[in-house]
Protein backbone atom coordinates (compact mmCIF):
# COMPACT_ATOMS: atom_id res chain seq x y z
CA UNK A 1 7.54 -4.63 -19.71
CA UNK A 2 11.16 -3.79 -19.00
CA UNK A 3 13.27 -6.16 -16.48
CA UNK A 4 15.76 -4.35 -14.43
CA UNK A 5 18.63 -5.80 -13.41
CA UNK A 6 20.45 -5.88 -9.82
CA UNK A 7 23.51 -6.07 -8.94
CA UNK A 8 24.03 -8.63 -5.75
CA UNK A 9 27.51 -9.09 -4.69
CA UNK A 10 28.10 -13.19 -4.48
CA UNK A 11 29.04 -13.92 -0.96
CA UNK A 12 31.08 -16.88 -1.65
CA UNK A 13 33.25 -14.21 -4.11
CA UNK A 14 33.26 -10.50 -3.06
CA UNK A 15 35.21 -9.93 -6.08
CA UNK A 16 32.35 -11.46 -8.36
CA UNK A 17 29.51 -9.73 -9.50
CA UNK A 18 26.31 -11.84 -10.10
CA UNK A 19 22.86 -10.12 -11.89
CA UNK A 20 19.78 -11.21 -10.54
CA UNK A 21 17.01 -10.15 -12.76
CA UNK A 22 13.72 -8.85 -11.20
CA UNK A 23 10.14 -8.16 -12.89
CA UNK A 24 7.88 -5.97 -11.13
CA UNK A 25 4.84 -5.88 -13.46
CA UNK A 26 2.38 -4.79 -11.29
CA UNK A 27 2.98 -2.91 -7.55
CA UNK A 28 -0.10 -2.73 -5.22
CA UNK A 29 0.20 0.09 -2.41
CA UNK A 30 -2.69 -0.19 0.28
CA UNK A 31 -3.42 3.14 2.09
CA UNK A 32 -5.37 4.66 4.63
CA UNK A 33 -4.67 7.65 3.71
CA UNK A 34 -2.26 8.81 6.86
CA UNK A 35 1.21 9.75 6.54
CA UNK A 36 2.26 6.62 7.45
CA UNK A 37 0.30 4.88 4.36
CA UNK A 38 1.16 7.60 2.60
CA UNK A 39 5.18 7.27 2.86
CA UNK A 40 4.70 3.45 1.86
CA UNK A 41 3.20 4.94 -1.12
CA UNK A 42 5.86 6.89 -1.71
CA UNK A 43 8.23 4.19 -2.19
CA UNK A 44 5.37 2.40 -4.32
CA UNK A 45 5.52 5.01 -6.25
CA UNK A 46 9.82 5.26 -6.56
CA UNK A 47 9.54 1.61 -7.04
CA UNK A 48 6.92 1.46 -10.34
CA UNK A 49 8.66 3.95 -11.82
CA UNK A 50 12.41 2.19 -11.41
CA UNK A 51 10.70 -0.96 -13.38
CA UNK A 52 7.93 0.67 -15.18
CA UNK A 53 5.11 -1.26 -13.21
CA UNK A 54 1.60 -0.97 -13.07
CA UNK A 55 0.94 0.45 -9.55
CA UNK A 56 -2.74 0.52 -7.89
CA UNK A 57 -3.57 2.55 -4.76
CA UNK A 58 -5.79 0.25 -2.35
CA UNK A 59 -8.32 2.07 -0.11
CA UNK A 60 -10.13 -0.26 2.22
CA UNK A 61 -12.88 1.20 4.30
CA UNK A 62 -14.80 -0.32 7.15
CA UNK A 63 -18.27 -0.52 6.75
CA UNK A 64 -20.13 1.77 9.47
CA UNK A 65 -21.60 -0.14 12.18
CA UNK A 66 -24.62 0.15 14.33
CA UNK A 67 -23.73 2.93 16.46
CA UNK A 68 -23.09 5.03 13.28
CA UNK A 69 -27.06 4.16 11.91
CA UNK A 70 -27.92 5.50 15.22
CA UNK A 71 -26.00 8.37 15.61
CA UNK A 72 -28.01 8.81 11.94
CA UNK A 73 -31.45 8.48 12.89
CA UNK A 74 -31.72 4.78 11.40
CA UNK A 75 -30.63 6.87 7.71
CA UNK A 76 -29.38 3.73 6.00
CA UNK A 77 -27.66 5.90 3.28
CA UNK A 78 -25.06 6.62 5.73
CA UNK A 79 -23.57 3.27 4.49
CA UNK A 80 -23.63 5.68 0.76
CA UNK A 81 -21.68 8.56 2.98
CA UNK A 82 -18.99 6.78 3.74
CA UNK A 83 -18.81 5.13 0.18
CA UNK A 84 -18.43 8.90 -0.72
CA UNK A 85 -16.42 10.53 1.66
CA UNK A 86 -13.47 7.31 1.16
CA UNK A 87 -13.55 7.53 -2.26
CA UNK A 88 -13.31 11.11 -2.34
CA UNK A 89 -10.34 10.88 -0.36
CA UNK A 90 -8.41 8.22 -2.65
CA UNK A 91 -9.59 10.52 -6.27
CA UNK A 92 -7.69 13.32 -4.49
CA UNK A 93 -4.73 11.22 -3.39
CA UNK A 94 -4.50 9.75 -6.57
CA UNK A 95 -5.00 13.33 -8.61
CA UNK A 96 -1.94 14.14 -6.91
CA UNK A 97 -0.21 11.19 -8.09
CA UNK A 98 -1.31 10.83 -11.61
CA UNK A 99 -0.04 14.28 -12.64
CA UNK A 100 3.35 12.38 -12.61
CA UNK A 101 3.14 8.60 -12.48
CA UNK A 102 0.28 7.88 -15.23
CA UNK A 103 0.07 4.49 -14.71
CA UNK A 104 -1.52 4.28 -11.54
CA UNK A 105 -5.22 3.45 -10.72
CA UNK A 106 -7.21 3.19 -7.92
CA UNK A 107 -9.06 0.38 -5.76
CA UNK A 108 -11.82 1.11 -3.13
CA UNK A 109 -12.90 -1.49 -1.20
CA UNK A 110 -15.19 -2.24 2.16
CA UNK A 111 -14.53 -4.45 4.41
CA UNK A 112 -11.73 -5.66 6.62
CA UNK A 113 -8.10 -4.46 5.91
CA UNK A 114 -6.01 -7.55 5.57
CA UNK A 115 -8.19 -9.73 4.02
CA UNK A 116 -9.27 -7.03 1.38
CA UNK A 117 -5.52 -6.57 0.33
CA UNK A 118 -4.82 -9.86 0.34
CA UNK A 119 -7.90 -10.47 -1.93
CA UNK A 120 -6.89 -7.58 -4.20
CA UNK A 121 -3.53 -8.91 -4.11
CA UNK A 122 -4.75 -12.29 -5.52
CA UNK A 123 -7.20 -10.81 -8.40
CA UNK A 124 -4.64 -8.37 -9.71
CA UNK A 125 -2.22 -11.15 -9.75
CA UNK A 126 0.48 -8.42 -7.97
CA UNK A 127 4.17 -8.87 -7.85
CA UNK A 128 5.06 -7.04 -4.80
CA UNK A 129 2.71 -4.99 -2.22
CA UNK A 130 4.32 -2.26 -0.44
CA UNK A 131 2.42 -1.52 2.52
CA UNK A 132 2.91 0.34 5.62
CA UNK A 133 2.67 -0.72 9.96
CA UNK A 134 1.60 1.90 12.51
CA UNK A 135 3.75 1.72 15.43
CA UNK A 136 1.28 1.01 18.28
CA UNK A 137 1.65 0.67 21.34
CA UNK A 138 2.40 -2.76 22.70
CA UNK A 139 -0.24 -3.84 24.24
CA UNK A 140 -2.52 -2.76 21.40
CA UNK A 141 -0.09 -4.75 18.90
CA UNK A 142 -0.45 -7.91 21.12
CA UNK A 143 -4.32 -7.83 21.54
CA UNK A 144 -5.34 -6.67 17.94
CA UNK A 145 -2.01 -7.71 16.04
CA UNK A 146 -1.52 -5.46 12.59
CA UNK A 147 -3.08 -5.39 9.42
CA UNK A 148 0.57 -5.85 7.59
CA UNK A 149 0.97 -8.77 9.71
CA UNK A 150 -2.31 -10.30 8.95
CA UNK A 151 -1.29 -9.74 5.14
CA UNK A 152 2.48 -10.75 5.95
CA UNK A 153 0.81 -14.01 6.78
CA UNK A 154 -1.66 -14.87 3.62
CA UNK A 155 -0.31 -12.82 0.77
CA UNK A 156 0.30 -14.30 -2.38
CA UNK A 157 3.52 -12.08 -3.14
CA UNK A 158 6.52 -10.38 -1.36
CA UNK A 159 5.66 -7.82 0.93
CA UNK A 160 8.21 -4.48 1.86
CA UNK A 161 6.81 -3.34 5.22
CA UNK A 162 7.48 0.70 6.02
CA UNK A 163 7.64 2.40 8.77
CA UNK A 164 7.46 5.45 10.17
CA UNK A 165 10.50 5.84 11.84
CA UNK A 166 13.24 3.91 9.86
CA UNK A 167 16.51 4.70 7.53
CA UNK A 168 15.29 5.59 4.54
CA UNK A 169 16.29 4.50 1.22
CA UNK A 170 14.32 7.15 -0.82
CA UNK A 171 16.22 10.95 -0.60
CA UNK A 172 14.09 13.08 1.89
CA UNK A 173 13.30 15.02 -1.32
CA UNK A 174 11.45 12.70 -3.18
CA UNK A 175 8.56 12.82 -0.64
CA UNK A 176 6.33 14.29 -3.10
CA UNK A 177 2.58 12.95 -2.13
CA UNK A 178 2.85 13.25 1.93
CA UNK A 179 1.46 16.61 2.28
């Protein structure tokens, strides 16, 4: 474990420089698997690497519901299918990943969003989840809220929120994982 240290400037004394030491053992980065979950995972990724962290990529499916069994036939292995076809998704995120952040794994998990990360957040004992918010449209946001709300709300951590459109505080180049 290796504790980085940050320079804050002392607001009381502009001229003093005060070190605030912070431990990021372990970095959780919930995706779903769009560009905008991807760029949070992108500064997941900057992040673990500054303080040599642990960092685990969070899938969280929904489970299919009944119009799904009957646009099946009633072929409960659909339920397998999309079991399959998520986790296929996060192994070939993550391959891309791996190649040059080794210590990453993965987490796949059904259910609902928010309260899946939150519950991940609590059994991995996290320090920090870096998470992304869709910009919807209003009236969406007001009747369904967000999932990084819902997790703003009952995580058991600090939280960096990131958005689509925002200033940036990775270089443009160090997208690597958004294509």
């Amino acid at each position: 474990m290796q504790t980085r240290m940050i320079e804050i400037p002392d607001r009381q004394n502009d001229e003093k420089q005060v070190r605030h030491p912070i431990v990021l053992k372990r970095i959780l980065a919930p995706t779903d698997l769009t560009l905008d979950g991807k760029k949070a995972v992108e500064y997941a990724v900057a992040l673990s690497e500054h303080f040599d962290a642990q960092l685990t990529l969070l899938h969280v499916y929904q489970a299919p519901g009944a119009n799904d069994y009957a646009r099946m036939l009633n072929d409960y292995s659909i339920a397998d299918h999309f079991q399959k076809n998520a986790q296929n998704a996060l192994d070939s995120f993550w391959s891309k990943i791996r190649k040059e952040h080794p210590k990453t794994d993965t987490q796949l998990r059904c259910g609902v969003p928010a309260e899946e990360i939150v519950s991940v957040a609590r059994d991995l004992e996290v320090d920090l989840i870096v998470i992304s918010t869709h910009n919807y449209h209003w009236f969406t946001h007001l009747m369904d809220g967000s999932d990084a709300e819902q997790v703003l709300r009952h995580a058991p951590c600090p939280i960096l929120i990131v958005r689509e459109e925002e200033r940036d505080f990775l270089a443009t180049n160090q997208f690597r994982f958004m294509s």
